[in-house]
PDB file of N, CA and C in Angstrom:
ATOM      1  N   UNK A   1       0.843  -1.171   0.000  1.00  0.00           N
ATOM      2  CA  UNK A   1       0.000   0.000   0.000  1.00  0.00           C
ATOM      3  C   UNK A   1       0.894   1.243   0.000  1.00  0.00           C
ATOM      4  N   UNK A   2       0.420   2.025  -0.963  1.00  0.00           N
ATOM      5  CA  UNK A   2       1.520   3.074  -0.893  1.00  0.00           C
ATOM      6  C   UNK A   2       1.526   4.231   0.353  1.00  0.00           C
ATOM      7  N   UNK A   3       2.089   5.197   0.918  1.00  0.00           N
ATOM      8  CA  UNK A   3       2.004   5.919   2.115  1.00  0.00           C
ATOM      9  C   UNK A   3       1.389   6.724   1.401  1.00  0.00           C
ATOM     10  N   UNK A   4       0.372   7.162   2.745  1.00  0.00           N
ATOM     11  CA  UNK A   4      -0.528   8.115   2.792  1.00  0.00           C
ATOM     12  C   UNK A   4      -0.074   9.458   3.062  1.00  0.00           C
ATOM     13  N   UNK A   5      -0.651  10.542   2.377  1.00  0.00           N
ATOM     14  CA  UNK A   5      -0.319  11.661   2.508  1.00  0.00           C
ATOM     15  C   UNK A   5      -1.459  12.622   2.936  1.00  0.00           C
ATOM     16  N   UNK A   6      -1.801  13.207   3.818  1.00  0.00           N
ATOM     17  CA  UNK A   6      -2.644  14.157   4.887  1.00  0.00           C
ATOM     18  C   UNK A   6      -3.532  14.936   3.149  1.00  0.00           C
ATOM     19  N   UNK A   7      -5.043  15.077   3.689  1.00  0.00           N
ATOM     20  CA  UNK A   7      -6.120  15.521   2.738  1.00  0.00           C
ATOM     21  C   UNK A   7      -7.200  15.427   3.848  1.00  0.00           C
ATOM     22  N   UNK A   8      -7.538  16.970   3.534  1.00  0.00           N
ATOM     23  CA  UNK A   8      -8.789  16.792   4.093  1.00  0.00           C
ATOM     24  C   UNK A   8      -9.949  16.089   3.921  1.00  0.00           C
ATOM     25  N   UNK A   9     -11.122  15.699   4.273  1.00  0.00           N
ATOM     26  CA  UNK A   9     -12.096  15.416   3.704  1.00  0.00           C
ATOM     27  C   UNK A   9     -12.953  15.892   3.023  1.00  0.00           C
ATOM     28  N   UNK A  10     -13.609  15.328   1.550  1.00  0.00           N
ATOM     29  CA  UNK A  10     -14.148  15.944   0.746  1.00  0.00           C
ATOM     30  C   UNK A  10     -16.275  15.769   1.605  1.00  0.00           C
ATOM     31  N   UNK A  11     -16.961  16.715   0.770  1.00  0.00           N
ATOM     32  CA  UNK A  11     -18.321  16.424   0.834  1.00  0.00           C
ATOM     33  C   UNK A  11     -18.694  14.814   0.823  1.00  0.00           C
ATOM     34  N   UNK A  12     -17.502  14.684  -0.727  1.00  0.00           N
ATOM     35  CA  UNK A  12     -18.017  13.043  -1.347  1.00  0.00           C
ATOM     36  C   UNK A  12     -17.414  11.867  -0.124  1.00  0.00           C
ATOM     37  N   UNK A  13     -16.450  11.924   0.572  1.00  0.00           N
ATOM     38  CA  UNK A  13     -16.094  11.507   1.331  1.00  0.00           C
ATOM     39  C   UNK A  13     -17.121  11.423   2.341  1.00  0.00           C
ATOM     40  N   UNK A  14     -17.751  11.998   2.885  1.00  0.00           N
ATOM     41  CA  UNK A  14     -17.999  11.929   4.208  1.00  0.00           C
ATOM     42  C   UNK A  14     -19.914  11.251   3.616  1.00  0.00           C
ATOM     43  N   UNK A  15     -20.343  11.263   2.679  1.00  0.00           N
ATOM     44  CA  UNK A  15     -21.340  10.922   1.914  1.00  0.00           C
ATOM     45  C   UNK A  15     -20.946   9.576   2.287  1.00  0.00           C
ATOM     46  N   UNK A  16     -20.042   8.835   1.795  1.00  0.00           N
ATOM     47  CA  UNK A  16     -19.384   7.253   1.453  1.00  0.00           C
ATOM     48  C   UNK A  16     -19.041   7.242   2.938  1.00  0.00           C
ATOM     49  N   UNK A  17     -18.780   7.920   3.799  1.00  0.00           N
ATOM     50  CA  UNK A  17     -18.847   7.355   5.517  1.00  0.00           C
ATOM     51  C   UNK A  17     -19.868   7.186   6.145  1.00  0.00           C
ATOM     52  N   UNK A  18     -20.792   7.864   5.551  1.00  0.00           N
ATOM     53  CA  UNK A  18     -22.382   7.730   6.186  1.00  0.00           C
ATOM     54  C   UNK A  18     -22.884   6.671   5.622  1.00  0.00           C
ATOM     55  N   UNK A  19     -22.815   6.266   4.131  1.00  0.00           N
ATOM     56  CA  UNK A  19     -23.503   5.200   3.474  1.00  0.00           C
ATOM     57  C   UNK A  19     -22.973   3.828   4.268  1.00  0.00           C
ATOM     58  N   UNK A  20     -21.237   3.949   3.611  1.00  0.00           N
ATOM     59  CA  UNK A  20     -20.770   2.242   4.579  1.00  0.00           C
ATOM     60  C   UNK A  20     -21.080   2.419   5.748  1.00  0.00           C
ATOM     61  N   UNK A  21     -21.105   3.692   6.799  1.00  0.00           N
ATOM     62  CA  UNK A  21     -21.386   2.940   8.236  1.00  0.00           C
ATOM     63  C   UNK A  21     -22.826   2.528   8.463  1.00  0.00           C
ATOM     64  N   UNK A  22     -23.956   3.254   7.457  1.00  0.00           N
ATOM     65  CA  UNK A  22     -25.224   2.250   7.389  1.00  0.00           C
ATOM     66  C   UNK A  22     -25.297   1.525   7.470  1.00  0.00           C
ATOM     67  N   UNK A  23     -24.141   0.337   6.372  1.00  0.00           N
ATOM     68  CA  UNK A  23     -24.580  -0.571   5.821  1.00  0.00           C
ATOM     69  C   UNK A  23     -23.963  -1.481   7.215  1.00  0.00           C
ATOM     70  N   UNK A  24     -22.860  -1.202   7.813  1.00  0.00           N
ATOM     71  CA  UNK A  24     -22.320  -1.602   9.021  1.00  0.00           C
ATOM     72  C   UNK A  24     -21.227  -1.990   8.300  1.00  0.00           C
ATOM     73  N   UNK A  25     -20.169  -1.282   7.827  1.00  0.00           N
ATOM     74  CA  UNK A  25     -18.920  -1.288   7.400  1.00  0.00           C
ATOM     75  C   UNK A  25     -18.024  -0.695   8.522  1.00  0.00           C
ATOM     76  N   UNK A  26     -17.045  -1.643   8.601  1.00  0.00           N
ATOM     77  CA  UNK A  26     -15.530  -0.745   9.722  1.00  0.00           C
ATOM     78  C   UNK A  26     -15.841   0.369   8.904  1.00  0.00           C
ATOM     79  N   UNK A  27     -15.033   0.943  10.106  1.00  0.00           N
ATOM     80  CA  UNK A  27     -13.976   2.546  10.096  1.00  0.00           C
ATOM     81  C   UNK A  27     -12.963   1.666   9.612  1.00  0.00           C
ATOM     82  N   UNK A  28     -11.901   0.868   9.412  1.00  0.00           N
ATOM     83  CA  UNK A  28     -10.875   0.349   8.906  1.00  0.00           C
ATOM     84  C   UNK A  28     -11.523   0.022   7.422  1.00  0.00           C
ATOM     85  N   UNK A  29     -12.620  -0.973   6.779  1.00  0.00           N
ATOM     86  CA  UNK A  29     -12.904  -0.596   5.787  1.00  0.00           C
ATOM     87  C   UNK A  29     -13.347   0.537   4.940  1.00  0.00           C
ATOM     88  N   UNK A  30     -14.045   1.178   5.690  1.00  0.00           N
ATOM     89  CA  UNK A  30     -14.223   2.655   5.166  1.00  0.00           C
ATOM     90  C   UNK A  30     -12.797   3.647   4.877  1.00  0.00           C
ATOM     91  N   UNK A  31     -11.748   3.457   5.899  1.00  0.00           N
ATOM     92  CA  UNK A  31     -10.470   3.979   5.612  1.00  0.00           C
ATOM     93  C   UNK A  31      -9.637   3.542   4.544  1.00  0.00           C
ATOM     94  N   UNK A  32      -9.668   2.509   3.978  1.00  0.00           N
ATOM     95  CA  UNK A  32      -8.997   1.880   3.148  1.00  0.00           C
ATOM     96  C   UNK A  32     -10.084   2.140   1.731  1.00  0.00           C
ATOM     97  N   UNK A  33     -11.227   2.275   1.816  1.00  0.00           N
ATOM     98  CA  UNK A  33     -11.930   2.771   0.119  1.00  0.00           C
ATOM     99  C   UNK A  33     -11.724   4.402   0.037  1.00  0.00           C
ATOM    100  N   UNK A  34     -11.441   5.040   1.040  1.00  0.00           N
ATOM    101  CA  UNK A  34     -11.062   6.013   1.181  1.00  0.00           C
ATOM    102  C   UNK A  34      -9.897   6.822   0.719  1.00  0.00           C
ATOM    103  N   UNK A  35      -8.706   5.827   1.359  1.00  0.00           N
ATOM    104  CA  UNK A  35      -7.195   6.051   1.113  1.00  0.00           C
ATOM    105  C   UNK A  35      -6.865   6.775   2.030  1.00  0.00           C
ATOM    106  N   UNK A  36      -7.485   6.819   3.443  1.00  0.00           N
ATOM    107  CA  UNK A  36      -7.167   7.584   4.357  1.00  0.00           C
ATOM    108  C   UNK A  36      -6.278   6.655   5.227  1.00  0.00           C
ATOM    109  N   UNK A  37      -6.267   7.107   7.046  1.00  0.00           N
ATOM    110  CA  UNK A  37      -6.067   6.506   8.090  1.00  0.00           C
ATOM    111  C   UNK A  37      -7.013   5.893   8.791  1.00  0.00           C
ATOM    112  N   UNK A  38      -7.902   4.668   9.461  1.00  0.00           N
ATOM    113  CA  UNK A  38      -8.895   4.749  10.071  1.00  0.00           C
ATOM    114  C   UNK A  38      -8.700   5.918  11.124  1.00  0.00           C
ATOM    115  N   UNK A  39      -7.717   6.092  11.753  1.00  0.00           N
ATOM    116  CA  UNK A  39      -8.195   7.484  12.661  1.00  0.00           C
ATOM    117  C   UNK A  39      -8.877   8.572  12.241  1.00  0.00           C
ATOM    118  N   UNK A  40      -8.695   8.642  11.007  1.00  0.00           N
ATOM    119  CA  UNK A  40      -9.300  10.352   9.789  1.00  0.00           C
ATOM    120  C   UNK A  40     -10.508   9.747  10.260  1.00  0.00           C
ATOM    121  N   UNK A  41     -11.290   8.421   9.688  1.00  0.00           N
ATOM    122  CA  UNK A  41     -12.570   7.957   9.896  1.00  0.00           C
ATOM    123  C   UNK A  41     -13.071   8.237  10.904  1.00  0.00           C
ATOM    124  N   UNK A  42     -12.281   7.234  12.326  1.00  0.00           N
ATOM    125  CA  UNK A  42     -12.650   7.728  13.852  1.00  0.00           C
ATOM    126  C   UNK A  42     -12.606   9.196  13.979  1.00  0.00           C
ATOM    127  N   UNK A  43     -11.996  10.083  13.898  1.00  0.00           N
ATOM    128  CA  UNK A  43     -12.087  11.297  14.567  1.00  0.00           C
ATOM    129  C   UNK A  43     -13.395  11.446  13.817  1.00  0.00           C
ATOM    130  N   UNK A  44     -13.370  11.700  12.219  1.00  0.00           N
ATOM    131  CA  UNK A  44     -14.900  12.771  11.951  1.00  0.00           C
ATOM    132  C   UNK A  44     -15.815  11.873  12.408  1.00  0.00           C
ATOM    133  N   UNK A  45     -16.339  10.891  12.731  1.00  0.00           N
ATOM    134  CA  UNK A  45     -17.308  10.242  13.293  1.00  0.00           C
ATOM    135  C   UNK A  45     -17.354  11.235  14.954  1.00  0.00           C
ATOM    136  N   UNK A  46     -16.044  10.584  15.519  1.00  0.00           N
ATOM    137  CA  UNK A  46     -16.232  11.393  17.153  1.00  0.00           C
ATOM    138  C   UNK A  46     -17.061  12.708  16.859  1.00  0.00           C
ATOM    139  N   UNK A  47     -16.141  13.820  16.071  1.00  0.00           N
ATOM    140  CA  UNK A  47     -16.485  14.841  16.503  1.00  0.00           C
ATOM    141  C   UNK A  47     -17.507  15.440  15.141  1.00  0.00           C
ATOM    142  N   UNK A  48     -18.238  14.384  14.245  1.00  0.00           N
ATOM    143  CA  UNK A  48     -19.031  15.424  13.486  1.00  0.00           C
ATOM    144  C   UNK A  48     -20.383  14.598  13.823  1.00  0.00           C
ATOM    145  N   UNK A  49     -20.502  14.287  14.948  1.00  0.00           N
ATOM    146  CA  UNK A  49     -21.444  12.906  15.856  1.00  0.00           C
ATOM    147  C   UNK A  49     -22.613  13.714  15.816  1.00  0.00           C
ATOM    148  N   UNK A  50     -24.000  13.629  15.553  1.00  0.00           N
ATOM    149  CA  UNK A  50     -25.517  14.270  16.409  1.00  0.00           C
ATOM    150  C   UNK A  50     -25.692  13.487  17.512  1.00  0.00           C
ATOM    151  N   UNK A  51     -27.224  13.887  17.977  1.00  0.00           N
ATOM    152  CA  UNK A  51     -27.243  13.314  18.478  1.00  0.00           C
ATOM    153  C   UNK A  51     -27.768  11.694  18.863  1.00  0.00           C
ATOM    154  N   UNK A  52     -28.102  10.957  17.052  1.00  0.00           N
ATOM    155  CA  UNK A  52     -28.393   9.817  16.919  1.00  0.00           C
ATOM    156  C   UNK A  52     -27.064   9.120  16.311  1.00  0.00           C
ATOM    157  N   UNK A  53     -27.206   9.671  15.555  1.00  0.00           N
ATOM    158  CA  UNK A  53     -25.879   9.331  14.291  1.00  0.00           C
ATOM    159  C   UNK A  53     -25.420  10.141  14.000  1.00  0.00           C
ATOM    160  N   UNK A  54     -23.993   9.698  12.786  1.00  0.00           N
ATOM    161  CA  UNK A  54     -23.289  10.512  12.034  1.00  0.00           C
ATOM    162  C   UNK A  54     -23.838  10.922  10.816  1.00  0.00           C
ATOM    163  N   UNK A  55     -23.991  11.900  10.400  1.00  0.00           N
ATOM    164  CA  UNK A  55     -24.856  12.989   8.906  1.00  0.00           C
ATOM    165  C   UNK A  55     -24.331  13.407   8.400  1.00  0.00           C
ATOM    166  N   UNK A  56     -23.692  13.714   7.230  1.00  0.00           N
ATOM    167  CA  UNK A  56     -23.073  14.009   6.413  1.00  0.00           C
ATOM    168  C   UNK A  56     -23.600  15.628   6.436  1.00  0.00           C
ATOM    169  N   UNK A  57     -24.826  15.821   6.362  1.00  0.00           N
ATOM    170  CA  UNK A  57     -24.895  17.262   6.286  1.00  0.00           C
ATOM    171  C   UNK A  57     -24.676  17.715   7.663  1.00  0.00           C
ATOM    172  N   UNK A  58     -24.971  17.327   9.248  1.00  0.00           N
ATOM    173  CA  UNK A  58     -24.845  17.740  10.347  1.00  0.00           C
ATOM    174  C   UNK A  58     -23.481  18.224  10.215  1.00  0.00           C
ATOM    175  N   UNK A  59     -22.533  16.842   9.734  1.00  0.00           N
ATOM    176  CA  UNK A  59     -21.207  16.854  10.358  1.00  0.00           C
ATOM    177  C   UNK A  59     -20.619  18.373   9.487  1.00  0.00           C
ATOM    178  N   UNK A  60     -20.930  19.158   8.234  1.00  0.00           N
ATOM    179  CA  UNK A  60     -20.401  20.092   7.694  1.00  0.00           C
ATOM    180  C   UNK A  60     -21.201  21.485   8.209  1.00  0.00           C
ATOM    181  N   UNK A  61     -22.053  20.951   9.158  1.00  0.00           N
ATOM    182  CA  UNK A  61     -22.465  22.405   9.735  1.00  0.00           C
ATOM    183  C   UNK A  61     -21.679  22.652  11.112  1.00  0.00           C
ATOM    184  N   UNK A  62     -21.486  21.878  11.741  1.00  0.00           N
ATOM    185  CA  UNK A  62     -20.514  21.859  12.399  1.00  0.00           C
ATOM    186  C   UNK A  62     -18.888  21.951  12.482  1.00  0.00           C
ATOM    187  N   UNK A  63     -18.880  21.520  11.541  1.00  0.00           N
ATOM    188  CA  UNK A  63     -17.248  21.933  11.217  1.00  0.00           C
ATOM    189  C   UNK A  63     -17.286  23.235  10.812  1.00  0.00           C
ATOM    190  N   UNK A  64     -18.410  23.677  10.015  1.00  0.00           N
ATOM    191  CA  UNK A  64     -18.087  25.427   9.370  1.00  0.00           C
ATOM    192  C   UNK A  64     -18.256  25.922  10.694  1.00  0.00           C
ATOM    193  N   UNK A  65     -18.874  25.638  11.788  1.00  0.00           N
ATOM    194  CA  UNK A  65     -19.313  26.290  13.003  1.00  0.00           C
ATOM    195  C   UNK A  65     -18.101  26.273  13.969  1.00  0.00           C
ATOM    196  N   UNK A  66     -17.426  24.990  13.299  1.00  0.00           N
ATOM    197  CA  UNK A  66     -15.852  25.036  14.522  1.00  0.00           C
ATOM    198  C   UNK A  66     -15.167  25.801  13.862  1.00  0.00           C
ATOM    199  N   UNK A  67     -15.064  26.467  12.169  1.00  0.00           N
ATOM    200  CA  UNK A  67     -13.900  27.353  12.149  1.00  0.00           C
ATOM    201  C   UNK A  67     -14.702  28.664  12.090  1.00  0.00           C
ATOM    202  N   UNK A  68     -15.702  29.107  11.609  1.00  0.00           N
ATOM    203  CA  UNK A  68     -16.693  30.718  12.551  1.00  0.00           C
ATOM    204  C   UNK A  68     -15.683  31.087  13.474  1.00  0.00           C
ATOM    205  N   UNK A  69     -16.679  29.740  14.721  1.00  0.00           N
ATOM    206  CA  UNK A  69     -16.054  30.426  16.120  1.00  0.00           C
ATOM    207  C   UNK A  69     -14.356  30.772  16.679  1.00  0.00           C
ATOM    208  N   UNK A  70     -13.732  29.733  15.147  1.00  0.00           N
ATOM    209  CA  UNK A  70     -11.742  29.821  15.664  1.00  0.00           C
ATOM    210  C   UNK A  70     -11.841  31.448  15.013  1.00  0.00           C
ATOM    211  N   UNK A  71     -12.213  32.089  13.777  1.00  0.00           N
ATOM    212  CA  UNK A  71     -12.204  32.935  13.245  1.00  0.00           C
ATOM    213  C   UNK A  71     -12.589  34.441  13.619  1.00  0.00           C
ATOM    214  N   UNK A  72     -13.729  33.992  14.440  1.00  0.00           N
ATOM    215  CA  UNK A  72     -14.445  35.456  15.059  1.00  0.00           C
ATOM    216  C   UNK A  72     -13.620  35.881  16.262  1.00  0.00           C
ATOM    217  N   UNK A  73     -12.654  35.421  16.798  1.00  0.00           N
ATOM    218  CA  UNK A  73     -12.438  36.370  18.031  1.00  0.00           C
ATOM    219  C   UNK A  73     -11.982  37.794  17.551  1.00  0.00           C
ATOM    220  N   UNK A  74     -12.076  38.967  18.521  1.00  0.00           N
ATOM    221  CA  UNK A  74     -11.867  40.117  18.098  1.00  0.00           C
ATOM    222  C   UNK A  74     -10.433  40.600  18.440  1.00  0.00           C
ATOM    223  N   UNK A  75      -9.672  40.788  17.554  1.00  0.00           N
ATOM    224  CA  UNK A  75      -8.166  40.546  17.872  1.00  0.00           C
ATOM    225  C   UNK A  75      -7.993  42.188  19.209  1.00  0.00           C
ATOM    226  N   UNK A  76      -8.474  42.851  19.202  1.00  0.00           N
ATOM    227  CA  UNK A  76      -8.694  43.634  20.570  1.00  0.00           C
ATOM    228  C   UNK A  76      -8.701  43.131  21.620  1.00  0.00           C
ATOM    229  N   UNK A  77      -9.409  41.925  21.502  1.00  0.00           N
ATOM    230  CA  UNK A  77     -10.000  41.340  23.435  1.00  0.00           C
ATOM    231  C   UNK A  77      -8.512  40.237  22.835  1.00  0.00           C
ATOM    232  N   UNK A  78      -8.075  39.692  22.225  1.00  0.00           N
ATOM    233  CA  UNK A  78      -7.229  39.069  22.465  1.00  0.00           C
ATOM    234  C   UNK A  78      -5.462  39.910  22.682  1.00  0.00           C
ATOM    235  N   UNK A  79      -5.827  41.135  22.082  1.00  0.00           N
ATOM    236  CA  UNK A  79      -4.341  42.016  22.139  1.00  0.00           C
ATOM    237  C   UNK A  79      -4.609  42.504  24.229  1.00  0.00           C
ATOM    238  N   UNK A  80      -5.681  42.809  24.509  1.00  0.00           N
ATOM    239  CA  UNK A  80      -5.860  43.228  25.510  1.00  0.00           C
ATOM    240  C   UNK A  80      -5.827  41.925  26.631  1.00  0.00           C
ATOM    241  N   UNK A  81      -6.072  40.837  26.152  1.00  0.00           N
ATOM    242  CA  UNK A  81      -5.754  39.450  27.192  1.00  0.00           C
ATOM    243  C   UNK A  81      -4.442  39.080  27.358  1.00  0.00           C
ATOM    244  N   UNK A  82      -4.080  39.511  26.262  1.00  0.00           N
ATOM    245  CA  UNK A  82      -2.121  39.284  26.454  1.00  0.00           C
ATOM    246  C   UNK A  82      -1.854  40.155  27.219  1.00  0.00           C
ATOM    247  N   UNK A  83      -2.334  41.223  27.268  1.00  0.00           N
ATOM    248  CA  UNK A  83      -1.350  42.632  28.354  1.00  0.00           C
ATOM    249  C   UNK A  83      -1.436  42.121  29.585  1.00  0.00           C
ATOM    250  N   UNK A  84      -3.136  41.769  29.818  1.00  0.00           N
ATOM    251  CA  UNK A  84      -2.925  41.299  31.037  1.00  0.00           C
ATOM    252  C   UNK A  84      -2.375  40.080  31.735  1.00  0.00           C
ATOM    253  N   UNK A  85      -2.224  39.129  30.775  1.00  0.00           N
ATOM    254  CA  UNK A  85      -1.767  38.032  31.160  1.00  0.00           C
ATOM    255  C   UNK A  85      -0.311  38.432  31.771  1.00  0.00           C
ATOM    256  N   UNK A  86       0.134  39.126  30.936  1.00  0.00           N
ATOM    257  CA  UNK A  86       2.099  39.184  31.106  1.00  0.00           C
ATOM    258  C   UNK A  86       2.245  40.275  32.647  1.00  0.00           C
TER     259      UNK A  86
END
């Protein structure tokens, strides 16, 4: 197998993680039609989880929602948290 090289996940990807884990396919098979790591599999399962299952559309509202919130801080309250920190 040739070494893997780091890629995010596509839409179509995470479509084909929801379908095989329907069908009751590993995260190790799903990683390997993939060309990923099963960990790539395990993590977006952990963290793009509802609260029944994993959704392909849940899991991309949530991820746009985890980089929003990395994006919005107001670099003021963070220039002003450093002063005080030091």
């Amino acid at each position: 197998m040739p070494k893997k090289t780091y890629r995010r996940l596509r839409k179509a990807d995470c479509n084909i993680i929801y379908r095989m884990r329907k069908v009751g396919n590993s995260q190790r098979e799903i990683a390997y039609v993939l060309g990923c790591a099963q960990s790539t599999v395990s993590k977006e399962l952990r963290r793009n989880r509802g609260l029944t299952a994993y959704r392909p559309k849940q899991a991309q509202q949530k991820s746009d929602y985890r980089q929003w919130r990395k994006r919005s801080r107001e670099p003021v309250f963070v220039g002003e948290l450093e002063t005080s920190v030091r």
